[in-house]
Protein backbone atom coordinates (compact mmCIF):
# COMPACT_ATOMS: atom_id res chain seq x y z
CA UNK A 1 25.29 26.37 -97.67
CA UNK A 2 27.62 28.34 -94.92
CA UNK A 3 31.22 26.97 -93.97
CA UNK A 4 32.41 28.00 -90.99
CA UNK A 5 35.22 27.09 -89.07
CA UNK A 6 35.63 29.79 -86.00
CA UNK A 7 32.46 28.32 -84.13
CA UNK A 8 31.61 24.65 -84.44
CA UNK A 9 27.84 25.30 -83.60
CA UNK A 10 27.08 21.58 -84.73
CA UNK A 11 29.95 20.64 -82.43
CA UNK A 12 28.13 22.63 -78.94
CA UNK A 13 24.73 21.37 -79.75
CA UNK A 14 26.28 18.08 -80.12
CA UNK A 15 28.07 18.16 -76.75
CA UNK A 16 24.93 19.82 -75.04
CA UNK A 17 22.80 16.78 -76.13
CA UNK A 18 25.75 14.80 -75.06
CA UNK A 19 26.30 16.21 -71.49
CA UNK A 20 22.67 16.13 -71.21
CA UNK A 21 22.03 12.38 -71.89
CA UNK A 22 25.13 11.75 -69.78
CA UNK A 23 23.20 13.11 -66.79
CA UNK A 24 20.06 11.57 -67.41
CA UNK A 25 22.21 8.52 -67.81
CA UNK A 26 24.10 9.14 -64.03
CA UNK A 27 20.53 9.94 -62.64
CA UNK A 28 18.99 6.79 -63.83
CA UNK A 29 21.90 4.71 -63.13
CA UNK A 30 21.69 6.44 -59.40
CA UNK A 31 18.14 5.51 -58.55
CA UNK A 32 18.95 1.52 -60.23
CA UNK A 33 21.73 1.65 -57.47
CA UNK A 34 19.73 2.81 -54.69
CA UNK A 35 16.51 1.71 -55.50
CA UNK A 36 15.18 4.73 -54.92
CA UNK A 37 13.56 7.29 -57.52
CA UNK A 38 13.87 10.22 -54.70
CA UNK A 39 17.39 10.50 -53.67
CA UNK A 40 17.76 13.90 -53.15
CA UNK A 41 15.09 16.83 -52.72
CA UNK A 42 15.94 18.16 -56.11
CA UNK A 43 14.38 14.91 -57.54
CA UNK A 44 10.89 15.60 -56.24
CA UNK A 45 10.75 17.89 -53.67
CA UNK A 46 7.01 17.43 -52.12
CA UNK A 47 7.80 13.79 -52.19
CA UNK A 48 10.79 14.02 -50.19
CA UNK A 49 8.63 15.48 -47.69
CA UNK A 50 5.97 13.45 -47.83
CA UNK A 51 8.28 10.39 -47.88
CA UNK A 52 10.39 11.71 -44.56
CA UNK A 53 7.17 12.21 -42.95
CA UNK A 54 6.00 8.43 -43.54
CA UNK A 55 9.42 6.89 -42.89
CA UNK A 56 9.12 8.85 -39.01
CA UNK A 57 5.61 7.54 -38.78
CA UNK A 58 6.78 4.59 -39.85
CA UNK A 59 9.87 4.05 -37.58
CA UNK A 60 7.91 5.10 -34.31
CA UNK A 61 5.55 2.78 -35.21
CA UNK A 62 7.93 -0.24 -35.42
CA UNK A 63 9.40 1.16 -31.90
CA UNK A 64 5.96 1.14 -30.24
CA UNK A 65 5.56 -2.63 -31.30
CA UNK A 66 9.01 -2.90 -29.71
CA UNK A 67 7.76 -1.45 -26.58
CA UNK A 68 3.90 -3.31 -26.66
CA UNK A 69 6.46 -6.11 -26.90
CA UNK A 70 8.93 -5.47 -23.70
CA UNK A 71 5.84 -4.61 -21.88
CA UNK A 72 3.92 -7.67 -22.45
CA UNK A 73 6.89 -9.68 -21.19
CA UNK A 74 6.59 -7.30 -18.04
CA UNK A 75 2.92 -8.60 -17.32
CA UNK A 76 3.59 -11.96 -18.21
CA UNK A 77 6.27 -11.93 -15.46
CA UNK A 78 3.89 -10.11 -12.60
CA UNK A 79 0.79 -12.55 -14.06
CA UNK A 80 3.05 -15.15 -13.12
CA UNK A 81 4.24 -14.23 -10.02
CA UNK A 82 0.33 -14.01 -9.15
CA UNK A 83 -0.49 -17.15 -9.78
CA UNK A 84 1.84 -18.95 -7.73
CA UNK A 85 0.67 -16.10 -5.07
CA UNK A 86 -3.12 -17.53 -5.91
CA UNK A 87 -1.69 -21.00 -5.09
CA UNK A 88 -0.14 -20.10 -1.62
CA UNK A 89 -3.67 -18.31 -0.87
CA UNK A 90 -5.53 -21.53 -1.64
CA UNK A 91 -3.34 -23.40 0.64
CA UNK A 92 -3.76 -20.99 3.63
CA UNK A 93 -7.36 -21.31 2.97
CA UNK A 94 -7.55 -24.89 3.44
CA UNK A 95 -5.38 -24.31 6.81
CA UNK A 96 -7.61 -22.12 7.92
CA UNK A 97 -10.91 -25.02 6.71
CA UNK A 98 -8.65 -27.44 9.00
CA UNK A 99 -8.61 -24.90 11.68
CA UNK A 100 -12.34 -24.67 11.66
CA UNK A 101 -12.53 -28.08 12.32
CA UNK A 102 -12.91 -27.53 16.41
CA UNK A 103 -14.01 -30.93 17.04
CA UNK A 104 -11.57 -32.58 15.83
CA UNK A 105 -8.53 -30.09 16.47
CA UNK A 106 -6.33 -30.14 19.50
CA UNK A 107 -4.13 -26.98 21.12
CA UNK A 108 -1.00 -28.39 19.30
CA UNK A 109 -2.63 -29.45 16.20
CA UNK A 110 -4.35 -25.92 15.81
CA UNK A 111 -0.73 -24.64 16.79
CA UNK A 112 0.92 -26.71 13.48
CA UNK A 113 -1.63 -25.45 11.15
CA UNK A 114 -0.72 -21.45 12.54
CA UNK A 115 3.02 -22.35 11.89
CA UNK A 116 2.08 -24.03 8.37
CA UNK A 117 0.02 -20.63 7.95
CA UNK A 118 2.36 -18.23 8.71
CA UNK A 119 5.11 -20.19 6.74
CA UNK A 120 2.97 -19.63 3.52
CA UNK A 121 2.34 -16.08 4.76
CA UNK A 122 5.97 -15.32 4.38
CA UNK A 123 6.21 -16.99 1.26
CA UNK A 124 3.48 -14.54 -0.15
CA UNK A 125 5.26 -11.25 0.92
CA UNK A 126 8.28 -13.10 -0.30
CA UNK A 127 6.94 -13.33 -4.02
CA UNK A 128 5.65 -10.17 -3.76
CA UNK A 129 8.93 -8.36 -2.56
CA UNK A 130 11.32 -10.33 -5.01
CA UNK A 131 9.18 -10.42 -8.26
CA UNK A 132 11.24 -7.96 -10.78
CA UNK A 133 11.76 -7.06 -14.25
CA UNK A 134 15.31 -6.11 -14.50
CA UNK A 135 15.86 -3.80 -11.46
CA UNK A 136 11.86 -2.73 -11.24
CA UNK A 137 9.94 -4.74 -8.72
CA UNK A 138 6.52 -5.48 -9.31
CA UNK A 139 4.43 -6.63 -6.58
CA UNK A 140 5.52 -4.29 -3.43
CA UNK A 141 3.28 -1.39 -3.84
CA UNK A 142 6.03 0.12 -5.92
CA UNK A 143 4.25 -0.05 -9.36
CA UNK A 144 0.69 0.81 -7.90
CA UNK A 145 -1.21 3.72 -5.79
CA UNK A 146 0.02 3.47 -2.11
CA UNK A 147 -2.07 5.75 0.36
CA UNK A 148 -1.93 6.56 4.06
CA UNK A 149 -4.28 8.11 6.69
CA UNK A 150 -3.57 10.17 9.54
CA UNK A 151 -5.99 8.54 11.41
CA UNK A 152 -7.44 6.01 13.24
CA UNK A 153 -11.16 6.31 11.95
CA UNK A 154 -9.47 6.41 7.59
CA UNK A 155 -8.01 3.82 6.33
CA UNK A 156 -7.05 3.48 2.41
CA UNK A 157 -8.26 1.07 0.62
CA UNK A 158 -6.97 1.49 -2.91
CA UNK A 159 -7.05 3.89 -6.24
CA UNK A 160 -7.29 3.85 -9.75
CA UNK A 161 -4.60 4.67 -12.19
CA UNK A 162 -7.47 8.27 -13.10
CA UNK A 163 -6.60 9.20 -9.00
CA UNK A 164 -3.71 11.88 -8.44
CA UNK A 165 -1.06 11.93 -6.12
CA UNK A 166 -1.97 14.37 -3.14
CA UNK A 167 0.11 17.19 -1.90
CA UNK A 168 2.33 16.43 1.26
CA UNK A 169 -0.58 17.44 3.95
CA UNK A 170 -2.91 14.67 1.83
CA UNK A 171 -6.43 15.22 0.65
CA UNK A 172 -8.55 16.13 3.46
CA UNK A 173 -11.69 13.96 4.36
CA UNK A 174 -14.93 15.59 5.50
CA UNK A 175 -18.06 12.96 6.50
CA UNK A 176 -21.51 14.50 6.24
CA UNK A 177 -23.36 11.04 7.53
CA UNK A 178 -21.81 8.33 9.85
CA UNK A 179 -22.31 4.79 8.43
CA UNK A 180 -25.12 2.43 10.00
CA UNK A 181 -26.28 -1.17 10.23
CA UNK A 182 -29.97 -1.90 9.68
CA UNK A 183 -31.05 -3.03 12.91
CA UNK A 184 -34.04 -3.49 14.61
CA UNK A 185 -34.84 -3.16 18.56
CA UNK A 186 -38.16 -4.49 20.41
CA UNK A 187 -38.98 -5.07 24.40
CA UNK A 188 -38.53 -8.87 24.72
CA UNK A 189 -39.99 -10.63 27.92
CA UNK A 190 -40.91 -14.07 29.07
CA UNK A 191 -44.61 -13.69 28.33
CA UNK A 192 -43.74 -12.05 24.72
CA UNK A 193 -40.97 -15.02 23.89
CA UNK A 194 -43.58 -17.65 25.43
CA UNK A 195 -45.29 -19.47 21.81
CA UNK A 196 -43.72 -16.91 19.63
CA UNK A 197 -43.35 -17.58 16.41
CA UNK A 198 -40.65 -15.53 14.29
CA UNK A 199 -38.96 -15.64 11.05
CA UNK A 200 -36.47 -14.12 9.69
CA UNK A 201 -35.12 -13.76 5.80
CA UNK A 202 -31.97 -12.45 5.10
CA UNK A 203 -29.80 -12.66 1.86
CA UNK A 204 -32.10 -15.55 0.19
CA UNK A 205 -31.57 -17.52 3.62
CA UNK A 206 -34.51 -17.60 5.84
CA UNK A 207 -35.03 -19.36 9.46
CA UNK A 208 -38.36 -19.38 11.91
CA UNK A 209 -37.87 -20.02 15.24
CA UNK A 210 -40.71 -21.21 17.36
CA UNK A 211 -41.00 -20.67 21.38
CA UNK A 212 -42.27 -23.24 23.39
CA UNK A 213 -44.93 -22.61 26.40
CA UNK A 214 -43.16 -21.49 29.28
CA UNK A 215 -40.29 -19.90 26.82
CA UNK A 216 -38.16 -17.69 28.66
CA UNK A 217 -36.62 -14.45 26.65
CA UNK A 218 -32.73 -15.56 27.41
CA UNK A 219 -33.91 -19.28 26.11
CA UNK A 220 -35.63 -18.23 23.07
CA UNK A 221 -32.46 -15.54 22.04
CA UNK A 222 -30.57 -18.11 22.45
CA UNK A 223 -32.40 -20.34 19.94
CA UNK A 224 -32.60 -17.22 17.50
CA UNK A 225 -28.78 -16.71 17.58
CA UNK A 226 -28.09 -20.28 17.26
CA UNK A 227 -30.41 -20.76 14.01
CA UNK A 228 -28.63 -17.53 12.49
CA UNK A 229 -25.35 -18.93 12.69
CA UNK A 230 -26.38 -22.18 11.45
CA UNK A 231 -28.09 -21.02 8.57
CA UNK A 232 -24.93 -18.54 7.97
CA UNK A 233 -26.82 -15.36 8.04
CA UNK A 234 -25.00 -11.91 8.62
CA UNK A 235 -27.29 -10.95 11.30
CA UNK A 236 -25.92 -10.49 14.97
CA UNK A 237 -28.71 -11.38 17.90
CA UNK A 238 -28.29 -9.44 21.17
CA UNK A 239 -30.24 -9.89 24.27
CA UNK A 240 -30.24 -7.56 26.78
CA UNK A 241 -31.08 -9.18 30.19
CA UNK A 242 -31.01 -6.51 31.93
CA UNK A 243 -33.43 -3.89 29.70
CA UNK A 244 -35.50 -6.99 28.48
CA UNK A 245 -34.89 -5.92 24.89
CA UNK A 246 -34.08 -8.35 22.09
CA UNK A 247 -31.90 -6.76 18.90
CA UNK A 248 -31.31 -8.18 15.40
CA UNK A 249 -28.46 -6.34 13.51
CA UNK A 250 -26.74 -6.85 10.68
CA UNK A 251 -23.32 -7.35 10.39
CA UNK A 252 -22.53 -4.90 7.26
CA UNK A 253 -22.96 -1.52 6.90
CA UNK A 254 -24.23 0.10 4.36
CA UNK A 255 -28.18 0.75 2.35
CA UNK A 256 -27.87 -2.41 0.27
CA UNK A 257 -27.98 -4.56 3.86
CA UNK A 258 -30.96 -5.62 4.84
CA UNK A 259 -33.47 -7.92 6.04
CA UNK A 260 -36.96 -9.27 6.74
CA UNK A 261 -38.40 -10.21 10.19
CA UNK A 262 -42.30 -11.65 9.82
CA UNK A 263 -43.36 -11.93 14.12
CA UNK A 264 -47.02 -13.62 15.09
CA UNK A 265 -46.92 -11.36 18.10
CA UNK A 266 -47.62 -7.37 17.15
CA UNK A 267 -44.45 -4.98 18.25
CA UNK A 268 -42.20 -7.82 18.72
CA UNK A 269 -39.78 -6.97 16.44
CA UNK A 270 -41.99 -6.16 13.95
CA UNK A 271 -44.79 -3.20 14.29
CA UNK A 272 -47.64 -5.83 13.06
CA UNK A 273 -48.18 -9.57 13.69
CA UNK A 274 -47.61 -11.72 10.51
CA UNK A 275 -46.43 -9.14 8.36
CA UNK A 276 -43.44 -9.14 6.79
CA UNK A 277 -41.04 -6.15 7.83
CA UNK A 278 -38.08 -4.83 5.59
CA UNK A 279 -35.52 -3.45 7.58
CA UNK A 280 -33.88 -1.48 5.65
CA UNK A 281 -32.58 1.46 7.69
CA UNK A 282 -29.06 0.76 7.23
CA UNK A 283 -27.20 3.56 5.23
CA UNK A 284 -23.78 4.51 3.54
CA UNK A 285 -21.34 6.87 4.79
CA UNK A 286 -21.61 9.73 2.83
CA UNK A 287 -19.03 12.53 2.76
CA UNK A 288 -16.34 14.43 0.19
CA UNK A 289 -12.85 13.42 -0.19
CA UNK A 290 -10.23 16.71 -0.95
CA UNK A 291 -13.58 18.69 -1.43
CA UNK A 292 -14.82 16.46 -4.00
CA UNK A 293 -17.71 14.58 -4.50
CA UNK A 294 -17.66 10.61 -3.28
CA UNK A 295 -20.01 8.02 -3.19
CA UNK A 296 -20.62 5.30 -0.17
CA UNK A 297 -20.81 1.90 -0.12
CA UNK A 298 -21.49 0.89 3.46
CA UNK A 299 -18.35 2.01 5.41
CA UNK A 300 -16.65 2.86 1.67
CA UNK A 301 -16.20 6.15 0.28
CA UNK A 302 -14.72 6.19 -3.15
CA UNK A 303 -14.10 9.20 -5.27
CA UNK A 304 -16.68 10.04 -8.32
CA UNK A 305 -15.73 9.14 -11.67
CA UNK A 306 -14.38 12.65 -12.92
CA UNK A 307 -13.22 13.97 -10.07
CA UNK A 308 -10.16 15.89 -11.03
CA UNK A 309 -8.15 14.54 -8.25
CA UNK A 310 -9.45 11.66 -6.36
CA UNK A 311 -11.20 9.50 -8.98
CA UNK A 312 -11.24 6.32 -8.19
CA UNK A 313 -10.13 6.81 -4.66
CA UNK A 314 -11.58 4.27 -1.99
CA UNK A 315 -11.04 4.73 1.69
CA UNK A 316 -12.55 2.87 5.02
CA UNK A 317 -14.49 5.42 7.45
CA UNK A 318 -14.88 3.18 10.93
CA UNK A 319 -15.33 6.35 12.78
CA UNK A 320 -19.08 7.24 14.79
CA UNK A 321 -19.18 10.75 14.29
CA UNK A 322 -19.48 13.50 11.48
CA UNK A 323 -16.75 15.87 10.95
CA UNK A 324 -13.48 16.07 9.55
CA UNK A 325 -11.61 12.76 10.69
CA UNK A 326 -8.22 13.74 9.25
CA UNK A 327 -6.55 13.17 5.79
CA UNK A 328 -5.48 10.32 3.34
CA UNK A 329 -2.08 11.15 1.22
CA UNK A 330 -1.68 9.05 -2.14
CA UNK A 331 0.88 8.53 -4.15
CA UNK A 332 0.17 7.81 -7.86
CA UNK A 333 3.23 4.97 -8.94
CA UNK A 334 1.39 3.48 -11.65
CA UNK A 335 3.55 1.94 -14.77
CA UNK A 336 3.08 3.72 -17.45
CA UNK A 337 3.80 2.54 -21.18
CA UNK A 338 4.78 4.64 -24.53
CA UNK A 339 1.88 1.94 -26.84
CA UNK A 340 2.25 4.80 -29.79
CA UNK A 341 4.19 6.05 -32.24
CA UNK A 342 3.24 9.74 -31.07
CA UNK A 343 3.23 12.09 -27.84
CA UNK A 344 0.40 10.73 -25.32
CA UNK A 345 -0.36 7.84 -26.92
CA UNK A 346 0.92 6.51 -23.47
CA UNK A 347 -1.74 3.79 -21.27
CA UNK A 348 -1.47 3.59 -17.37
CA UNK A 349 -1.48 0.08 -15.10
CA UNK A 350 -1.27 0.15 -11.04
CA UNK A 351 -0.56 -3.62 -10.01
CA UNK A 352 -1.31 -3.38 -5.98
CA UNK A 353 0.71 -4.37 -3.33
CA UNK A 354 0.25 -8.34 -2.95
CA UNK A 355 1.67 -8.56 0.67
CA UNK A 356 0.07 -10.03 3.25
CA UNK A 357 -0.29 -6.87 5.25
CA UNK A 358 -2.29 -5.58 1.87
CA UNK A 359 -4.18 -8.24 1.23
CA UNK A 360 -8.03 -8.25 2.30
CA UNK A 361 -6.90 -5.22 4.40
CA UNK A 362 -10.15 -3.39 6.06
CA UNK A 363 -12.22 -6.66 6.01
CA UNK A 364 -14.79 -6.64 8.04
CA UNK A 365 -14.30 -9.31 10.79
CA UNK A 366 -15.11 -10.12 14.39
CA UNK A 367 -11.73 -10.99 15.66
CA UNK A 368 -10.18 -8.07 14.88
CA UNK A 369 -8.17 -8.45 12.19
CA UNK A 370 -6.80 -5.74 9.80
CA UNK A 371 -5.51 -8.02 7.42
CA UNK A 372 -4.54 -11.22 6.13
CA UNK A 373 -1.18 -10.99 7.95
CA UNK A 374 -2.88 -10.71 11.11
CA UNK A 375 -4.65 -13.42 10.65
CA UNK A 376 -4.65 -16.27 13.66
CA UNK A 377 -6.33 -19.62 13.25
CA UNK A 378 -6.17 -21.13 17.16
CA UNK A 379 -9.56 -20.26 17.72
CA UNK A 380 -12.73 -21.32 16.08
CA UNK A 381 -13.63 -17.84 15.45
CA UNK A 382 -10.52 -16.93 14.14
CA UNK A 383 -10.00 -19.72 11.62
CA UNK A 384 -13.52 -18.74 10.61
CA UNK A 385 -13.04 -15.06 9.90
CA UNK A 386 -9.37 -16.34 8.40
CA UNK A 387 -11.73 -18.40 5.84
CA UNK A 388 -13.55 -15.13 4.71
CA UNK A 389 -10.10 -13.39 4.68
CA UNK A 390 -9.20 -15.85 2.74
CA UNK A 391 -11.86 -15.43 0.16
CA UNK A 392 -11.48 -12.03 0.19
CA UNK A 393 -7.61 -12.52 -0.87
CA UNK A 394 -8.01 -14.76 -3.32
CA UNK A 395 -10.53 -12.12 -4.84
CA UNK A 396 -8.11 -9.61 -4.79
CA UNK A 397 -5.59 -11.49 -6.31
CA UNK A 398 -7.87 -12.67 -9.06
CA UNK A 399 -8.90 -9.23 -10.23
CA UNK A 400 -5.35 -7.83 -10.06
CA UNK A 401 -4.83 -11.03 -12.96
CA UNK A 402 -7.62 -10.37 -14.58
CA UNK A 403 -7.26 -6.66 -14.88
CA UNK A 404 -3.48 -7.56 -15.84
CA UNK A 405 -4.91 -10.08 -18.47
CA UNK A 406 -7.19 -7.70 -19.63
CA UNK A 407 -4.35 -5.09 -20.11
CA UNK A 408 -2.14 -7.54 -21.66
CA UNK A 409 -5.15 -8.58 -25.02
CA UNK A 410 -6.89 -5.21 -25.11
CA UNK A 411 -4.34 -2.49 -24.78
CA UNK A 412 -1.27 -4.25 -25.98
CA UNK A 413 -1.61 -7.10 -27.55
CA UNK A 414 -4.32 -5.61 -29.88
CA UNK A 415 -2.37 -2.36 -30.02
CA UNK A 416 0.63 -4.52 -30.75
CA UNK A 417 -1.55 -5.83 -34.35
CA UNK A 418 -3.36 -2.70 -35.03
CA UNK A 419 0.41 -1.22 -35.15
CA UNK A 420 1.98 -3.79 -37.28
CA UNK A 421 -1.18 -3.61 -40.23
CA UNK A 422 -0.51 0.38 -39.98
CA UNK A 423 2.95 -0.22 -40.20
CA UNK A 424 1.94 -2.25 -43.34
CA UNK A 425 0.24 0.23 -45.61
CA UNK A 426 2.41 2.79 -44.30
CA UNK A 427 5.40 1.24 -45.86
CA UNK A 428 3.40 0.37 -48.98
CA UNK A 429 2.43 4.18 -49.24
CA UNK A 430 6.25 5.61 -48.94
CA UNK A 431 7.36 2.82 -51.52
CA UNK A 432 5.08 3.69 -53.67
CA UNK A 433 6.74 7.45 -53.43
CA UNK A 434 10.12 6.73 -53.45
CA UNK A 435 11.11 3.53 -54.34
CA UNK A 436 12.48 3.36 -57.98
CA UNK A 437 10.24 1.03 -60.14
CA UNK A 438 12.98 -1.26 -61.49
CA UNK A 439 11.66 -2.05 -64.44
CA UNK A 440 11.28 1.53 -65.97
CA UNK A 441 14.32 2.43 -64.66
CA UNK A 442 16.23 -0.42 -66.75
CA UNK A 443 14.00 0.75 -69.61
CA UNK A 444 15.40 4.89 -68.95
CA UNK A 445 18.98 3.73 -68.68
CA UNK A 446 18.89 1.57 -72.06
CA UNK A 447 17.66 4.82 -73.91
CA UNK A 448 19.94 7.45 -72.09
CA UNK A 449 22.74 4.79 -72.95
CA UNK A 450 22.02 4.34 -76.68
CA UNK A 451 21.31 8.04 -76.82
CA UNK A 452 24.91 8.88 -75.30
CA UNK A 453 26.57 6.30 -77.72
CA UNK A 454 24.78 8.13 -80.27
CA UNK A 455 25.36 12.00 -79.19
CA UNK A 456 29.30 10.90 -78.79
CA UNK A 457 29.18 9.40 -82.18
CA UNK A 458 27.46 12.72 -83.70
CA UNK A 459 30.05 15.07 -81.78
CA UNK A 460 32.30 13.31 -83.55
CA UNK A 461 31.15 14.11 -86.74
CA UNK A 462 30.43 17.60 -85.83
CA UNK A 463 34.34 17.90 -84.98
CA UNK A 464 35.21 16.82 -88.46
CA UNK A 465 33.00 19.57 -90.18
CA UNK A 466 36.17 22.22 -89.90
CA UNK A 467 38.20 19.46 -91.54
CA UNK A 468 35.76 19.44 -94.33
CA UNK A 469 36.05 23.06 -94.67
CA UNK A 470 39.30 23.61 -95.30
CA UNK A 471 39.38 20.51 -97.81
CA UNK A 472 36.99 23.01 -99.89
CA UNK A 473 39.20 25.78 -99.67
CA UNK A 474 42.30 24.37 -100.22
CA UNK A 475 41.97 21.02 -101.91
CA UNK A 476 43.41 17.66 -100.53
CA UNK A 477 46.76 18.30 -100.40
């Protein structure tokens, strides 16, 4: 056996073993402290990674729930505003069903019901001007697609939250075919009107009007026109006196409008006697919108789906002629909300301008009016046209809450629960990275400890080796 006493090898291993338990010790100690088994990227390197990359993931997530949540709030508070607009426009309806009643109404009583009208009027536009969320009004136009024409013959209707906003000069309109009523046109005279029997079927309504002998032509137009408005058909009967011709039109435009005349007298109306005739020779305007393509619907052009730039967009052609009536400018306002935890996970919402100047704007009507805040119940025929207005309205305002509705439970409330399960596993799959796993870690420290107590304890000893050598040498003394 060797004695030394210049190097106390049994003392450096001892320490080595020492210093090395000690940080083992510190380490373990470190992640029972934190909780964490990754504290630092010398620890595990790809799991630090991994791990930073789940706790981004994981904190955009729990900020696009925050956002689904602030944005639901926002379309609770328009949906809201809506329905007390829905209200008002139930109310003006029955005004305007009081209106319509002629035989009962006087000048001043039909006067009241205007004032009662225009009173909730106002209160409409004033919903729909005051209705925020914070400083961001909602109901104005603001938050939608606003659009004007340059002319007479264009009007906008609306756009989608796909359609673009339009340089300053607008998108220009060209129209290839005018828009036309199916009508039909016959010679009409005393001897034809004179035991004529004639029927006529129009939207599942159907009426026959039979002439008497001795029937004049004004008498028996007369008869026709008053059966079509009783029976509520869109069909408009004109007699011309003067040319002895008799004309059945109907009152919208468009392919889809038509009708069925059955006459017992040949060329009256109808090329054969007691045949049924379709007439269908109605048609849609047809025509491109910025150069692209656009479909008709009656006196409707809207923009193809696809369309790079006017998808969606739906203008009113009340022009007679083919040509380039002018140009619509748009401009795209629709809120847009940050649903993801990621660039572009982004969803779009236009909520339209709920004013009475916007609302059933472009219906057709025979008193003229452009929309609902024109609207003027002191006549017969304009309380009746206000009814359809009316209807119209209350349409509108219904699919605005519905498509808000829909956009509240599809895109964000679902988005808002799709989020929060992904959040879920998410968390569950960084934990299970870098979260320490308590009860392994108690079971590391308790050995590192006990090994430290026992590496001090055998440094110890190793110091007292040169003792031992020198008591060989030199005896106890």
């Amino acid at each position: 056996m060797t004695l030394r006493i210049k190097n106390n090898v049994a003392s450096v291993k001892s320490l080595r073993q020492l210093s090395k338990n000690q940080d083992a010790l510190s380490k373990s100690l470190e992640r029972l402290a934190s909780g964490q088994k990754i504290n630092r990227g010398a620890d595990d390197p790809a799991g630090l990674v991994i791990s930073e990359n789940l706790r981004s993931q994981i904190a955009g997530i729990e900020q696009a729930v925050a956002n689904s949540e602030i944005s639901i709030s926002m379309v609770q508070t328009a949906e809201g505003a809506l329905t007390e607009v829905n209200n008002l426009l139930i109310q003006a309806r029955q005004l305007a069903l009081a209106a319509a009643n002629e035989g009962a109404n006087d000048v001043s009583a039909l006067f009241a019901l205007q004032s009662q009208l225009n009173n909730a009027l106002e209160s409409i536009d004033r919903v729909s001007a005051n209705t925020r969320f914070g400083n961001k009004t909602l109901l104005d136009g603001s938050r939608g697609i606003s659009g004007v024409s340059n002319s007479e013959d264009l009007l906008f209707l609306g756009a989608t939250v796909n359609t673009r906003s339009s340089p300053v000069a607008g998108f220009p309109v060209a129209i290839t075919q005018v828009p036309r009523r199916a009508t039909v046109t016959s010679e009409f005279t005393d001897s034809e009107a004179e035991e004529l029997v004639l029927s006529v079927t129009e939207g599942g309504k159907a009426i026959t009007v039979i002439g008497v002998e001795d029937e004049t032509a004004e008498s028996f137009a007369g008869k026709l026109s008053k059966a079509v408005e009783e029976a509520n058909l869109d069909l408009h009967v004109v007699y011309n006196e003067e040319a002895e011709t008799l004309t059945l039109l109907h009152k919208n435009f468009g392919a889809d409008s038509t009708f069925q005349v059955t006459s017992s007298k040949a060329d009256v109306l109808a090329e054969q006697a007691d045949a049924i005739e379709e007439i269908n020779n109605g048609a849609d305007v047809e025509g491109t919108i910025n150069g692209e393509a656009a479909t008709g619907f009656g006196r409707v052009l809207v923009g193809n789906e696809g369309n790079r730039s006017t998808e969606g967009l739906a203008i009113l052609f009340s022009g007679n002629e083919v040509g380039e009536p002018g140009t619509v400018s748009v401009a795209q306002n629709s809120l847009v909300f940050q649903i993801g935890p990621n660039e572009g996970q982004r969803v779009r919402i236009a909520i339209d301008d709920t004013g009475s100047d916007a609302l059933a704007r472009g219906l057709s009507n025979e008193s003229g009016f452009r929309s609902l805040a024109d609207v003027d119940i002191t006549t017969a025929k304009g309380a009746e046209d206000a009814i359809r207005m009316m209807d119209f309205a209350i349409f509108q305002i219904s699919e605005v809450r519905g498509r808000l509705g829909a956009f509240q439970k599809n895109a964000l409330e679902t988005n808002t629960a799709t989020l929060r399960v992904t959040a879920e596993n998410l968390i569950a799959a960084e934990s299970s990275i870098r979260d320490a796993d308590i009860a392994e870690e108690l079971a590391e420290f308790t050995k590192y400890q006990i090994l430290t107590q026992t590496a001090a304890a055998s440094t110890a000893q190793a110091n007292n080796i040169p003792t031992h050598s020198l008591s060989s040498l030199f005896g106890d003394s």
